[in-house]
C-alpha atoms as a PDB file:
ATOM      1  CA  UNK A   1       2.354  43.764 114.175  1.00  0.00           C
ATOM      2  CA  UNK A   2       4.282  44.973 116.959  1.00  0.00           C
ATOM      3  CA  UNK A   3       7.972  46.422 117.293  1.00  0.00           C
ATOM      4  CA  UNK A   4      10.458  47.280 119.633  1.00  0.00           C
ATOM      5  CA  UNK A   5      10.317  51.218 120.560  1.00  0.00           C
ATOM      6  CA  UNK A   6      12.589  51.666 123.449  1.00  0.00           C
ATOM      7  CA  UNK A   7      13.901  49.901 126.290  1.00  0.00           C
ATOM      8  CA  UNK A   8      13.515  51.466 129.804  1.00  0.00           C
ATOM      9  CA  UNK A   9      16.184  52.490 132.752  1.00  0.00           C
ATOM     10  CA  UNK A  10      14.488  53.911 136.199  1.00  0.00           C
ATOM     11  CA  UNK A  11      15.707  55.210 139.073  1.00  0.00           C
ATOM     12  CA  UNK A  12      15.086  57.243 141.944  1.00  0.00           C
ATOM     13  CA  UNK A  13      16.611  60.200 140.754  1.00  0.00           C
ATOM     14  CA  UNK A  14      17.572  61.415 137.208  1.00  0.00           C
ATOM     15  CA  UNK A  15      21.425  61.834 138.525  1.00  0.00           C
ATOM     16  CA  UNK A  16      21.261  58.044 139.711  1.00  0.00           C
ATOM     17  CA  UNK A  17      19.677  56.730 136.377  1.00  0.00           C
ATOM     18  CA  UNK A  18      22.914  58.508 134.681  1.00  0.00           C
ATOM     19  CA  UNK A  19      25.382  57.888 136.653  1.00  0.00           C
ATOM     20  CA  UNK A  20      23.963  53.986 136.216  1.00  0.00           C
ATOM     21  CA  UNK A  21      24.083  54.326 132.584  1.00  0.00           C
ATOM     22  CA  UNK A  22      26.880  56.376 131.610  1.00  0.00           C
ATOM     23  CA  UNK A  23      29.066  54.347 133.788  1.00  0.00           C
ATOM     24  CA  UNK A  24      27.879  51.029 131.852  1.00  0.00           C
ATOM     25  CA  UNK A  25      28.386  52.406 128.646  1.00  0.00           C
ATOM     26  CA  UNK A  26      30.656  55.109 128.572  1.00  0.00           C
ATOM     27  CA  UNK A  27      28.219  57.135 126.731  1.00  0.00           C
ATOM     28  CA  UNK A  28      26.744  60.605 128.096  1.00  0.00           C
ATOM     29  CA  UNK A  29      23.001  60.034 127.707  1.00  0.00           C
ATOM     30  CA  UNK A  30      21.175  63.328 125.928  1.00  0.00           C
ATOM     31  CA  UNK A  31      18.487  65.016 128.131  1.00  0.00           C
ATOM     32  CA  UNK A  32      14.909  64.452 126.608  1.00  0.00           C
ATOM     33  CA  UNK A  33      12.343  65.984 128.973  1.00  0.00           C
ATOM     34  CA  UNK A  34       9.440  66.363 131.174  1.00  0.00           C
ATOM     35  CA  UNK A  35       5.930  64.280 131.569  1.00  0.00           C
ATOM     36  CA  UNK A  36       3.707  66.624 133.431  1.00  0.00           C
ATOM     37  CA  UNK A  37       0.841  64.180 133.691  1.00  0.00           C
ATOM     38  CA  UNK A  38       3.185  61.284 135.190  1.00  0.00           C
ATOM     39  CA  UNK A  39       5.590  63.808 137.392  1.00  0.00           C
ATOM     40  CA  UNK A  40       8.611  62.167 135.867  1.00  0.00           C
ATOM     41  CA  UNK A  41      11.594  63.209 133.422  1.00  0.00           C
ATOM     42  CA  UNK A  42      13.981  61.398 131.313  1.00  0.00           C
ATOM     43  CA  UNK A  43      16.956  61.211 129.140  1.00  0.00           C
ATOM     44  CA  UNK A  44      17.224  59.397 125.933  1.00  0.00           C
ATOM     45  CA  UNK A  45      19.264  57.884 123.668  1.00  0.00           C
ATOM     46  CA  UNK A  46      18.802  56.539 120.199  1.00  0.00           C
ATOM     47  CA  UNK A  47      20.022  52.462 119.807  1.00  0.00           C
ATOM     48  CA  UNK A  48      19.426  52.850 115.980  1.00  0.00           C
ATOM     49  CA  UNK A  49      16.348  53.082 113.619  1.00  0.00           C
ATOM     50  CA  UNK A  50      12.971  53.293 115.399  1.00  0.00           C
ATOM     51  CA  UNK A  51      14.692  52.547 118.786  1.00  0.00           C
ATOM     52  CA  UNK A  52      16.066  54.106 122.261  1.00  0.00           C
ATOM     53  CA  UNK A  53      17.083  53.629 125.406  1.00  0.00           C
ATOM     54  CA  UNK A  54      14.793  56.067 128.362  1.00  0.00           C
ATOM     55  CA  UNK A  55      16.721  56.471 131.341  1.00  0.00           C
ATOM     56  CA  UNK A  56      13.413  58.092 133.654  1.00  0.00           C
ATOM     57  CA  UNK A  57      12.792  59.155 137.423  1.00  0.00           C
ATOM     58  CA  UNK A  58      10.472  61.081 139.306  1.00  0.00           C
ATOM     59  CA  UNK A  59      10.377  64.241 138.920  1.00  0.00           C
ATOM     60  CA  UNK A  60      11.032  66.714 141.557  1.00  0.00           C
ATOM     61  CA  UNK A  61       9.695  69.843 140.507  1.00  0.00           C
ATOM     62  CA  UNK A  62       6.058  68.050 139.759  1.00  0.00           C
ATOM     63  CA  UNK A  63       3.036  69.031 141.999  1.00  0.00           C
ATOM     64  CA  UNK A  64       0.608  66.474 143.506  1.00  0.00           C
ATOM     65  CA  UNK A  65      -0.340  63.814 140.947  1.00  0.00           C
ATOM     66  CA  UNK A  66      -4.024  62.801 139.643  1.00  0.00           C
ATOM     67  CA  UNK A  67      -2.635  59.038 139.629  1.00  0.00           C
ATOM     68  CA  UNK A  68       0.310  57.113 140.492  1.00  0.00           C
ATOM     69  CA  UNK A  69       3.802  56.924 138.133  1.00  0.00           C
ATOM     70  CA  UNK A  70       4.152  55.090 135.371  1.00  0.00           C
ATOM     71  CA  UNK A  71       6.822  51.716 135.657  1.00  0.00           C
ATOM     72  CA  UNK A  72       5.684  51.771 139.313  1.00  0.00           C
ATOM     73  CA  UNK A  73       7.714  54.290 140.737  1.00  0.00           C
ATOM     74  CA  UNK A  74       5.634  55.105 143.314  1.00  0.00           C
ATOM     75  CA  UNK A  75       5.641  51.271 144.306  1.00  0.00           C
ATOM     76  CA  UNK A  76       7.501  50.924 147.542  1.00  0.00           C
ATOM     77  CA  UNK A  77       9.026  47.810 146.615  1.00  0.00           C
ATOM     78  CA  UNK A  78      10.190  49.167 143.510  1.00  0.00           C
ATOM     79  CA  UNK A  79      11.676  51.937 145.573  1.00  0.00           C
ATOM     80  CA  UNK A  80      13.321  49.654 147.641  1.00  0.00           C
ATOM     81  CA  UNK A  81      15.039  47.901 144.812  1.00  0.00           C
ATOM     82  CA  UNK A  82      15.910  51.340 143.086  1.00  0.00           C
ATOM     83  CA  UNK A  83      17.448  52.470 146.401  1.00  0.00           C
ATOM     84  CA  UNK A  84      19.965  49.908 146.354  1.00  0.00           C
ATOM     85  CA  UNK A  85      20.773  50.596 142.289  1.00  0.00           C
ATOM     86  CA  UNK A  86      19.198  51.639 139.356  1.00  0.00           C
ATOM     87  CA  UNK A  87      17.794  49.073 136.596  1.00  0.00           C
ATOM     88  CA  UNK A  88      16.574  48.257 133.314  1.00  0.00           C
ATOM     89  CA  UNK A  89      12.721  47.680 134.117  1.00  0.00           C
ATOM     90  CA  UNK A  90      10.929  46.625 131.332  1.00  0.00           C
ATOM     91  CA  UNK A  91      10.389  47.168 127.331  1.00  0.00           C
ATOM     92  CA  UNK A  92       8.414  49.111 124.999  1.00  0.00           C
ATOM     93  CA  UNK A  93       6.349  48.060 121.780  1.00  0.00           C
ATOM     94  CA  UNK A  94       5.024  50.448 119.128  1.00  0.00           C
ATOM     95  CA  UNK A  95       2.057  49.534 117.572  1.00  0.00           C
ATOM     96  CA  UNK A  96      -0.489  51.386 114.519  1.00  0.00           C
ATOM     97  CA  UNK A  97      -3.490  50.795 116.806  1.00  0.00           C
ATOM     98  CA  UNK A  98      -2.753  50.434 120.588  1.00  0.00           C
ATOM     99  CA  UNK A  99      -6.404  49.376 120.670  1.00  0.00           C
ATOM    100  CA  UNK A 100      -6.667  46.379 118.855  1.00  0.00           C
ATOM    101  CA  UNK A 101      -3.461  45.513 120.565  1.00  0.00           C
ATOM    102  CA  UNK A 102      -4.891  45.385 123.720  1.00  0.00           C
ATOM    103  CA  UNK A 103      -7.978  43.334 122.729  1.00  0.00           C
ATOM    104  CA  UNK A 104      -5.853  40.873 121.384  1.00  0.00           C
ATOM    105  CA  UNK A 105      -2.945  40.198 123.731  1.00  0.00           C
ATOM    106  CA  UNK A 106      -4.348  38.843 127.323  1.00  0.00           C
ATOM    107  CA  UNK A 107      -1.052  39.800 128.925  1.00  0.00           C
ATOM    108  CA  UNK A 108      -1.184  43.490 128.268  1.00  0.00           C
ATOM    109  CA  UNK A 109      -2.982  46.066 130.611  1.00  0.00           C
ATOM    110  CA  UNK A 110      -4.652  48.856 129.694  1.00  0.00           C
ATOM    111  CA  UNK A 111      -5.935  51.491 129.775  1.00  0.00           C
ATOM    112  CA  UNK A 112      -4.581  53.629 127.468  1.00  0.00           C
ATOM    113  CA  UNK A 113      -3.674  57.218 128.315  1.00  0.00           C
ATOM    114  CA  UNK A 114      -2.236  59.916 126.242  1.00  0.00           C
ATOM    115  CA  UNK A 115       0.726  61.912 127.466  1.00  0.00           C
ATOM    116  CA  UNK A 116       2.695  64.497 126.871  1.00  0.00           C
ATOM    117  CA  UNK A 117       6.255  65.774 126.427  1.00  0.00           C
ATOM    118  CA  UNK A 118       7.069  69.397 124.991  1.00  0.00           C
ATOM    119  CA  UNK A 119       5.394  69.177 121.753  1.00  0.00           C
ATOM    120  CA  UNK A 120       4.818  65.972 121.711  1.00  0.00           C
ATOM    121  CA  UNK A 121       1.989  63.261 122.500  1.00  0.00           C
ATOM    122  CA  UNK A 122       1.434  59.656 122.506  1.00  0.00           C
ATOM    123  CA  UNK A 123      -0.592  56.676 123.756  1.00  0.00           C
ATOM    124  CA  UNK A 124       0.874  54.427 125.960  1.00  0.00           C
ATOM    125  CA  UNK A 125      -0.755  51.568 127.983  1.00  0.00           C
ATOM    126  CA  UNK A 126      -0.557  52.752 131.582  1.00  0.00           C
ATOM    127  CA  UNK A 127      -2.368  50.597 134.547  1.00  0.00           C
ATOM    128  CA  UNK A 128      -4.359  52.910 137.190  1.00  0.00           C
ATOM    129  CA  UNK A 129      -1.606  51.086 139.875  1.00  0.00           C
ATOM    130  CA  UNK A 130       0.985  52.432 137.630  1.00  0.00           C
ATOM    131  CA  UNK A 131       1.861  48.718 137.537  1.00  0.00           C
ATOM    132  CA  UNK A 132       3.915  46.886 134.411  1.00  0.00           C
ATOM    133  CA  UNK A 133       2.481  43.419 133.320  1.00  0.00           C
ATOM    134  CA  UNK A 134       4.814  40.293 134.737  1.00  0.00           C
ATOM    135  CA  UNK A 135       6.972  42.898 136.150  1.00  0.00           C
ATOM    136  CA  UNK A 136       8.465  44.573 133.535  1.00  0.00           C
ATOM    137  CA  UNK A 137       8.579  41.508 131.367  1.00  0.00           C
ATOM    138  CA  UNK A 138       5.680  41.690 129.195  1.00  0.00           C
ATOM    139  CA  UNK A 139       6.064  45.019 127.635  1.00  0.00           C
ATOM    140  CA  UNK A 140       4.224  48.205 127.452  1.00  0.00           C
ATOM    141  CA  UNK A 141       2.232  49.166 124.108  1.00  0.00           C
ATOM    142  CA  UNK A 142       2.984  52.434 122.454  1.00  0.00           C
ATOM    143  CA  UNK A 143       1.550  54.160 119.994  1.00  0.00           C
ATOM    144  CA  UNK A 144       2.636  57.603 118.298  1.00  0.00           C
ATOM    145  CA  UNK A 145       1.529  59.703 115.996  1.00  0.00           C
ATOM    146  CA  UNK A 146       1.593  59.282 111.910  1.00  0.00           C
ATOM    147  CA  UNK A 147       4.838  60.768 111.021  1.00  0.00           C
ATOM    148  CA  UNK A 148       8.968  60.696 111.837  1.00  0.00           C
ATOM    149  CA  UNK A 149       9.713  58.219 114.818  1.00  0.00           C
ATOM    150  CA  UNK A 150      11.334  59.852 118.197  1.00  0.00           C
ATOM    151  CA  UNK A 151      14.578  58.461 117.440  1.00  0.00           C
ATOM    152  CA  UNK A 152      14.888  59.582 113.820  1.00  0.00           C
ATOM    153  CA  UNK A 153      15.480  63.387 115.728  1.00  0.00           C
ATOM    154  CA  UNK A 154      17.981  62.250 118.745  1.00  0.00           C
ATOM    155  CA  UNK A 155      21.604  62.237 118.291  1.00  0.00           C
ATOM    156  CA  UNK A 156      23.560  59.551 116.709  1.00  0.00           C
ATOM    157  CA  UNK A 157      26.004  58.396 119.205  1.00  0.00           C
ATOM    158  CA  UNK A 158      27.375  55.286 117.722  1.00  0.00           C
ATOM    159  CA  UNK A 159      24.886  52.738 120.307  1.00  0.00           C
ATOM    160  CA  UNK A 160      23.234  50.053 119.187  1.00  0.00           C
ATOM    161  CA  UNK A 161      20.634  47.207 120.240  1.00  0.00           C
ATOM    162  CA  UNK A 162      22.107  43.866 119.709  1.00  0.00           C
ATOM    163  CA  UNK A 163      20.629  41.540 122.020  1.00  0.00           C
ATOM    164  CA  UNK A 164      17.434  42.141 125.011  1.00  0.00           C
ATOM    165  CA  UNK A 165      16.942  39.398 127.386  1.00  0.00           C
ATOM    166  CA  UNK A 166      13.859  38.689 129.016  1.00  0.00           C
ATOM    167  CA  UNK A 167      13.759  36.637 132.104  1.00  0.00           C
ATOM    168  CA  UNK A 168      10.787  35.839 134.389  1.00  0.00           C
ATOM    169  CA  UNK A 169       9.080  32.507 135.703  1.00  0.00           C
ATOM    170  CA  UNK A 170       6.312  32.568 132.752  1.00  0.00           C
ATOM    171  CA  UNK A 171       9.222  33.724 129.903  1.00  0.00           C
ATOM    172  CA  UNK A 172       7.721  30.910 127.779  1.00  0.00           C
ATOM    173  CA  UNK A 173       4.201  32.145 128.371  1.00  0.00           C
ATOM    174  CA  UNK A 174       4.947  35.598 127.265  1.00  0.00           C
ATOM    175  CA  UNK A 175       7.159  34.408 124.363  1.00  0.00           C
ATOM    176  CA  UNK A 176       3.963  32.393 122.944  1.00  0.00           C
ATOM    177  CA  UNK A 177       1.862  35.188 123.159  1.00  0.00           C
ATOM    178  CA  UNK A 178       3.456  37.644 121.577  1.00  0.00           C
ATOM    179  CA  UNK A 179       5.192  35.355 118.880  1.00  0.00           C
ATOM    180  CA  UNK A 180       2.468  35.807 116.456  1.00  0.00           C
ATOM    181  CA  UNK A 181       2.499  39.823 116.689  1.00  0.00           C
ATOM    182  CA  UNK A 182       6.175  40.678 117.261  1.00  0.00           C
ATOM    183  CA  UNK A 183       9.006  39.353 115.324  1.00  0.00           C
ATOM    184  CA  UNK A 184      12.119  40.802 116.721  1.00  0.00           C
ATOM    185  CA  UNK A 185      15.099  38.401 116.439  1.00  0.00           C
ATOM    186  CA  UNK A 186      17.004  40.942 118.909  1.00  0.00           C
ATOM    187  CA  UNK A 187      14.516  40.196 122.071  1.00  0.00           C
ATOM    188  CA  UNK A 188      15.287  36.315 123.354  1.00  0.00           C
ATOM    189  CA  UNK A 189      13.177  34.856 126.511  1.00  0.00           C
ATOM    190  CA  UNK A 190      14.559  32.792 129.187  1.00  0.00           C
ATOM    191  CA  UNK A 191      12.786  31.281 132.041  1.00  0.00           C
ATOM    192  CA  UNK A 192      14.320  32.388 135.084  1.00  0.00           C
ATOM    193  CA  UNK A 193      13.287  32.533 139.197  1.00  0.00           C
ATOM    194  CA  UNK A 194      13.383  36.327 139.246  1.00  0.00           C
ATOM    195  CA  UNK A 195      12.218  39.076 136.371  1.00  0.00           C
ATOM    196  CA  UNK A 196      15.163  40.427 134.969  1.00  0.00           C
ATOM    197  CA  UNK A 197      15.796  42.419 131.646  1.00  0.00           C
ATOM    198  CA  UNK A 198      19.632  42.652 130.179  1.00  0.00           C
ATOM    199  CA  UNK A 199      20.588  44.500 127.206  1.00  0.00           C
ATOM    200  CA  UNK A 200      23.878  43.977 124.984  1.00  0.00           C
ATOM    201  CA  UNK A 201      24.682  47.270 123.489  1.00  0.00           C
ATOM    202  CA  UNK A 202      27.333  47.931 120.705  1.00  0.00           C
ATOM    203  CA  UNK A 203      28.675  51.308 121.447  1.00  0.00           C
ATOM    204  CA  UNK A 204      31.951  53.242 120.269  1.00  0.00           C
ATOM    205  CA  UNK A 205      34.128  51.903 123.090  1.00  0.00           C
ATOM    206  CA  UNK A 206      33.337  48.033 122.003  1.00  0.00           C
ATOM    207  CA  UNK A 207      29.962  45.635 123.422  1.00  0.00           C
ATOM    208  CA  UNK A 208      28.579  46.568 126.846  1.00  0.00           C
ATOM    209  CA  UNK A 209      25.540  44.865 129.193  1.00  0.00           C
ATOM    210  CA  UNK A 210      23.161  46.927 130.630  1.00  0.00           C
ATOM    211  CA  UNK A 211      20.739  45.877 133.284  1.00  0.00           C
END
């Protein structure tokens, strides 16, 4: 069984991803931290039980990398895109064994790597190309530790996940592979020319789109 962990904002810079966000929703987005093994940073906010929104960038402070970034921001083309604005890139999935995930969903890509923030660790399906399968719209596998979820300890701001839309030339592909694992009436597939992801958050100032 697989669930929906957190959806993911990039950007160039940290103060772009923000500015992106905050602007959208009218919500200041609380700092979470650094990932010294990716050489990136985020914020986070919690969109209700088990669930948050990253907003993440390179990090400018990290030394030279073992491997590329995660969500391919060292891509150029990614770069390019995130030059012009920031976006909603792609979507996370918890699972209880990221392992057995993997050998059973064809789209996913592996491998696995465990990383680090503060205290914390996790395993999260990261390509060596730092790539994301169908661009973002197939979504990455997480897996955390036994015990209290990330979000239970962020803030509760008053935002909430109502609707994440997943567009890309193989949507229905996707959808049919992952039916039989994930059943998430919030995420909806839609075949479209060009990957996209759009998010309908509920928020204290009334129902925003983020994307």
């Amino acid at each position: 069984m697989l669930q929906l962990d957190h959806i993911t904002v990039a950007a160039l810079t940290l103060a772009e991803g923000l500015a992106h966000v905050e602007s959208r929703l009218g919500i200041a987005i609380p700092k979470g931290g650094r990932h010294l093994g990716m050489g990136t940073h985020n914020h986070l906010l919690r969109l209700g039980e088990g669930l948050f929104l990253e907003v993440i960038a390179p990090d400018p402070e990290a030394g030279p990398l073992p491997r590329k970034r995660w969500f391919c921001l060292d891509d150029p083309a990614m770069r390019r895109s995130l030059a012009q604005s920031p976006r909603l890139v792609t979507w996370v999935v918890r699972t209880a064994s990221i392992d057995r995930a993997l050998a059973c969903l064809p789209g996913s890509r592996g491998p696995a790597v465990e990383v680090t923030r503060d205290q914390m660790s996790w395993r999260i399906t990261v390509p060596e190309d730092g790539g994301m399968p169908f661009d973002g719209a197939y979504p990455t596998l997480i897996q955390w530790p036994e015990g209290p979820h990330p979000a239970d300890r962020m803030a509760e701001l008053g935002c909430s996940l109502t609707r994440f839309t997943v567009l890309h030339p193989e949507a229905g592909r996707i959808a049919e592979e992952l039916a039989p694992h994930l059943h998430e009436e919030r995420v909806v597939f839609q075949e479209s020319p060009a990957p996209r992801c759009i998010a309908n958050i509920q928020t204290p100032h009334g129902a925003r789109l983020l994307d």
